[in-house]
Structure formats: structure tokens, C-alpha cells
N, C-alpha and C. Protein backbone atom coordinates (compact mmCIF):
# COMPACT_ATOMS: atom_id res chain seq x y z
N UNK A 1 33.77 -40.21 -28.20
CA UNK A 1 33.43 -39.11 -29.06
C UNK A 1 32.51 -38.16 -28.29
N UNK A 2 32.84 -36.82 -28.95
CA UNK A 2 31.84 -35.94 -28.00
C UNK A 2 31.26 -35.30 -28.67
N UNK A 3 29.95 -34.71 -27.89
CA UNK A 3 28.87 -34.05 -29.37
C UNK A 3 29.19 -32.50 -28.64
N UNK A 4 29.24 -31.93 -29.75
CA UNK A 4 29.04 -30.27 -29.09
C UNK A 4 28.55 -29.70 -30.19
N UNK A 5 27.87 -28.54 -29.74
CA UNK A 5 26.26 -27.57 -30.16
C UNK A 5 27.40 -26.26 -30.49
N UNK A 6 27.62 -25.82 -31.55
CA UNK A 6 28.00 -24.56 -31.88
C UNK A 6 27.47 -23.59 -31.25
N UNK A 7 27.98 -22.76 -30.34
CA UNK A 7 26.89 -21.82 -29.58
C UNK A 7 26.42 -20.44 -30.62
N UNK A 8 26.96 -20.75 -31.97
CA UNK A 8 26.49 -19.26 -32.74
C UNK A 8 25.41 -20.08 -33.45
N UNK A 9 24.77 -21.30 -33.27
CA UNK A 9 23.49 -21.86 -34.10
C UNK A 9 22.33 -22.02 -33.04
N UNK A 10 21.44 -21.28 -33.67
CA UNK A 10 19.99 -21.01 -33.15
C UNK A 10 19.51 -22.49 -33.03
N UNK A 11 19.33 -23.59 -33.83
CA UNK A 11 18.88 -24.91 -33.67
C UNK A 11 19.26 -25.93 -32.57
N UNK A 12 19.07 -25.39 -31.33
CA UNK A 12 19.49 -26.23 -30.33
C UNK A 12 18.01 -26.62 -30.15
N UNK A 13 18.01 -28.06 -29.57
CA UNK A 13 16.52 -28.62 -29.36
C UNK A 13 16.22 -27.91 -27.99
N UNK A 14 14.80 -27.94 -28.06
CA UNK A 14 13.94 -27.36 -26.67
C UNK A 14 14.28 -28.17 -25.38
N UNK A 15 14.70 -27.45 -24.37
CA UNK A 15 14.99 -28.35 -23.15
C UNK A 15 14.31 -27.76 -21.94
N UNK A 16 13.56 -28.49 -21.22
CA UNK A 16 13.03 -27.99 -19.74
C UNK A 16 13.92 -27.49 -19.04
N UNK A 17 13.51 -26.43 -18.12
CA UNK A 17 14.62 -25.78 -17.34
C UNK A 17 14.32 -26.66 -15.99
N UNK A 18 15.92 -26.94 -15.07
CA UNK A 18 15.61 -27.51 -13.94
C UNK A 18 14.86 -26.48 -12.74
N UNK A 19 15.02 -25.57 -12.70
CA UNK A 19 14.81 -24.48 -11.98
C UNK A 19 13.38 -23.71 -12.02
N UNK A 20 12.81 -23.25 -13.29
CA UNK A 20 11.54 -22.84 -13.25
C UNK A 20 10.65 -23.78 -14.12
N UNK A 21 11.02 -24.85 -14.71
CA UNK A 21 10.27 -25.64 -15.18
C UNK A 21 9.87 -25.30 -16.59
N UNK A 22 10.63 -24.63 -17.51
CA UNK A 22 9.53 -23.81 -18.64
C UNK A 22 10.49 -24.48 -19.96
N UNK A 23 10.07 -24.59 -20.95
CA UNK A 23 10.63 -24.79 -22.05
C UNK A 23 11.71 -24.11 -22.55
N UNK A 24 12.93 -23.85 -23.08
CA UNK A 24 13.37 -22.95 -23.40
C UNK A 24 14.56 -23.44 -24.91
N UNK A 25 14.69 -22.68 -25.60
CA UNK A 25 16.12 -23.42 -26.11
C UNK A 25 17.08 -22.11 -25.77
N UNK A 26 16.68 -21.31 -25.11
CA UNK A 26 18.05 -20.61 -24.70
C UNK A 26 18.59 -20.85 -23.19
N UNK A 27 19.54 -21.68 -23.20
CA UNK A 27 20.14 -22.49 -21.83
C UNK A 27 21.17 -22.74 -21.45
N UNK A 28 21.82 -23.55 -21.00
CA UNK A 28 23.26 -24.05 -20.69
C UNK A 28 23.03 -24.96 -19.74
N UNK A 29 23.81 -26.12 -20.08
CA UNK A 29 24.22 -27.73 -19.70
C UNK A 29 25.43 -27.67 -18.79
N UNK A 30 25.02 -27.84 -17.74
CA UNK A 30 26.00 -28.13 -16.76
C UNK A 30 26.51 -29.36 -16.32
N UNK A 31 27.41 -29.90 -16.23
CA UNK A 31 27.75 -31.45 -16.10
C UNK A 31 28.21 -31.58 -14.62
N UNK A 32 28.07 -32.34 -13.67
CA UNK A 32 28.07 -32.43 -12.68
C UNK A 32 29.04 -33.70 -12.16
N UNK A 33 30.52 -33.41 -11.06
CA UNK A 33 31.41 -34.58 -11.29
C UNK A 33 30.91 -36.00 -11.44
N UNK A 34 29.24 -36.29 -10.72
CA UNK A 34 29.04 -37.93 -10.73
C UNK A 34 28.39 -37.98 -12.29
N UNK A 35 28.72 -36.73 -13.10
CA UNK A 35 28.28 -37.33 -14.68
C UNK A 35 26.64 -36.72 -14.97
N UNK A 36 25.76 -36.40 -14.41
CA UNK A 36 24.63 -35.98 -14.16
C UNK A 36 24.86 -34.46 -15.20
N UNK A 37 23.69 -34.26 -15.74
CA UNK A 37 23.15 -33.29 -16.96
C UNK A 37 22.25 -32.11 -16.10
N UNK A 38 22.39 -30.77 -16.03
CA UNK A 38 21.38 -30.17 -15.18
C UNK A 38 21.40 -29.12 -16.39
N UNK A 39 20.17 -28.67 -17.21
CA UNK A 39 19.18 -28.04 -17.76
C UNK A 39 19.58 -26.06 -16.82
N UNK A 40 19.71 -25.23 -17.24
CA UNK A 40 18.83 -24.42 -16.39
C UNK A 40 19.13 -23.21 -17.69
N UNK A 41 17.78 -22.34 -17.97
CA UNK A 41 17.77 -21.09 -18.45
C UNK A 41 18.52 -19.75 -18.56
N UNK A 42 18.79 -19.26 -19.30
CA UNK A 42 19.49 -18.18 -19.30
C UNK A 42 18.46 -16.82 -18.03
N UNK A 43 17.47 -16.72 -18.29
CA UNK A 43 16.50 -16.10 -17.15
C UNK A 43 16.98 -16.14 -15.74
N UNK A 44 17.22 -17.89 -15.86
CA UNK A 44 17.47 -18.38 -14.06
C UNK A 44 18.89 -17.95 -14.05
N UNK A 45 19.59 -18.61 -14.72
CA UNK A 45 20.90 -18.20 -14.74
C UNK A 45 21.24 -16.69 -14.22
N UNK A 46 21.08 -16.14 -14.50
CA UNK A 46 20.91 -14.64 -14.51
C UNK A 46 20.55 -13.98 -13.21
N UNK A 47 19.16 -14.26 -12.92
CA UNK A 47 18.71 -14.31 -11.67
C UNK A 47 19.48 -14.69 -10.14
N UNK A 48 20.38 -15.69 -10.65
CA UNK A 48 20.95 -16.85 -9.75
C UNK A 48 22.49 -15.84 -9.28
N UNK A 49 22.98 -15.04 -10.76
CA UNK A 49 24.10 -14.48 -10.67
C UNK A 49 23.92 -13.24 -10.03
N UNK A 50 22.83 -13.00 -10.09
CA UNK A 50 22.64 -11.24 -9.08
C UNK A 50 22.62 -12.01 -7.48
N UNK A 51 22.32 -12.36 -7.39
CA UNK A 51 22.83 -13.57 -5.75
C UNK A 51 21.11 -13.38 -5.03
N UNK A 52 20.44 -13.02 -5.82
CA UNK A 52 18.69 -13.03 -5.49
C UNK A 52 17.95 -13.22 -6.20
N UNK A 53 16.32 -13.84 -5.83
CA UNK A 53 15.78 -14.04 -6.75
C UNK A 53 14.92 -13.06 -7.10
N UNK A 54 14.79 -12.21 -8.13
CA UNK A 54 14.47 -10.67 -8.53
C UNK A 54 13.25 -10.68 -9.56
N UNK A 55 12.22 -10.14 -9.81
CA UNK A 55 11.98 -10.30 -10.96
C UNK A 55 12.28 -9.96 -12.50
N UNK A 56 12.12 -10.37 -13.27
CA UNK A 56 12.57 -10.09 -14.87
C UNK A 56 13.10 -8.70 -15.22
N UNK A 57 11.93 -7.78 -14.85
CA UNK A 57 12.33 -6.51 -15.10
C UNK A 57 13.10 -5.65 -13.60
N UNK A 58 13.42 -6.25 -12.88
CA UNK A 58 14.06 -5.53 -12.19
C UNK A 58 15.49 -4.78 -11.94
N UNK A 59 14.98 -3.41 -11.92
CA UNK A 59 16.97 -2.92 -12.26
C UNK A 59 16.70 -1.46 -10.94
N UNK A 60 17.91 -1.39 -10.69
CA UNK A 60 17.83 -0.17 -9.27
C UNK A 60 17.78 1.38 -9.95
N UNK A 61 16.66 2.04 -9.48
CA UNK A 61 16.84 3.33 -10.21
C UNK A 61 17.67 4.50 -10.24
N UNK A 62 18.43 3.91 -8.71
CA UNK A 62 20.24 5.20 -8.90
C UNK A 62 20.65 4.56 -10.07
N UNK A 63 20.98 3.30 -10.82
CA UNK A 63 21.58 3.86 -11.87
C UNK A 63 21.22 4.17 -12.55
N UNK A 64 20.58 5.01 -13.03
CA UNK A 64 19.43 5.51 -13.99
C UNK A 64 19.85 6.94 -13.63
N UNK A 65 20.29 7.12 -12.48
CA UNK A 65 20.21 8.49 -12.17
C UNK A 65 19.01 9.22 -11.28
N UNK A 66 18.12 8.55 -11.09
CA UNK A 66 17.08 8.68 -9.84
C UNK A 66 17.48 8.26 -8.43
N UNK A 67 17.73 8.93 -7.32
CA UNK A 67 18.12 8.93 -6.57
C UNK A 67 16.43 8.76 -5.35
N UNK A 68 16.22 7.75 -5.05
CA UNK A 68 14.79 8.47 -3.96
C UNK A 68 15.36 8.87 -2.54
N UNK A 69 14.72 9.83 -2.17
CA UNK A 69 15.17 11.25 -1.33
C UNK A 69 13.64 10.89 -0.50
């Protein structure tokens, strides 16, 4: 039997992130082929997918339309 978390319900329990260490319940469970559970944040996640590690608020200001000259 398998348990699965409706992803449209807010009541997922609090889980440590593997990556920055912080509490979060907004996350995703990755299962790993030897069966292993890895934790990591939507923040890290995110971070991980821009292919650097950036901070929170960081976004490039050409697209904004600021060009620095």
C-alpha cells in the first residue's frame, strides 16, 4: 500500500530540508533507486534549477528592461 499527500492540501507535516537545513512544509520527496527519502525545499529546489546558487531575491535587470550601459 502506498501513502500519498494530495498536493492541493496545505496539511503536509513539517520536514527539514536536506540542503539548507530549515523547517519547511513546502517541499518535495525524492526517492532515490536504493529506496532512500531526500527532503529538499521549494527555495533550494529553485535555486538548484537556475544551475547556481543565487540569492532569494535575485532576478537580472535586462528583463525588467534596464539595460546597464
Amino acid at each position: 500500500m502506498s501513502d500519498s499527500i494530495d498536493p492541493r492540501s496545505t496539511d503536509k507535516p513539517v520536514e527539514r530540508c536536506g540542503e539548507c537545513d530549515r523547517e519547511t512544509d513546502h517541499y518535495n520527496v525524492f526517492v532515490a533507486p536504493s529506496n532512500e527519502k531526500s527532503v529538499i525545499c521549494w527555495e533550494c529546489l529553485s535555486r538548484g534549477e537556475k544551475g547556481f546558487n543565487a540569492a532569494r531575491g535575485f532576478s537580472r535587470d535586462s528583463r525588467r528592461g534596464v539595460i546597464p550601459r
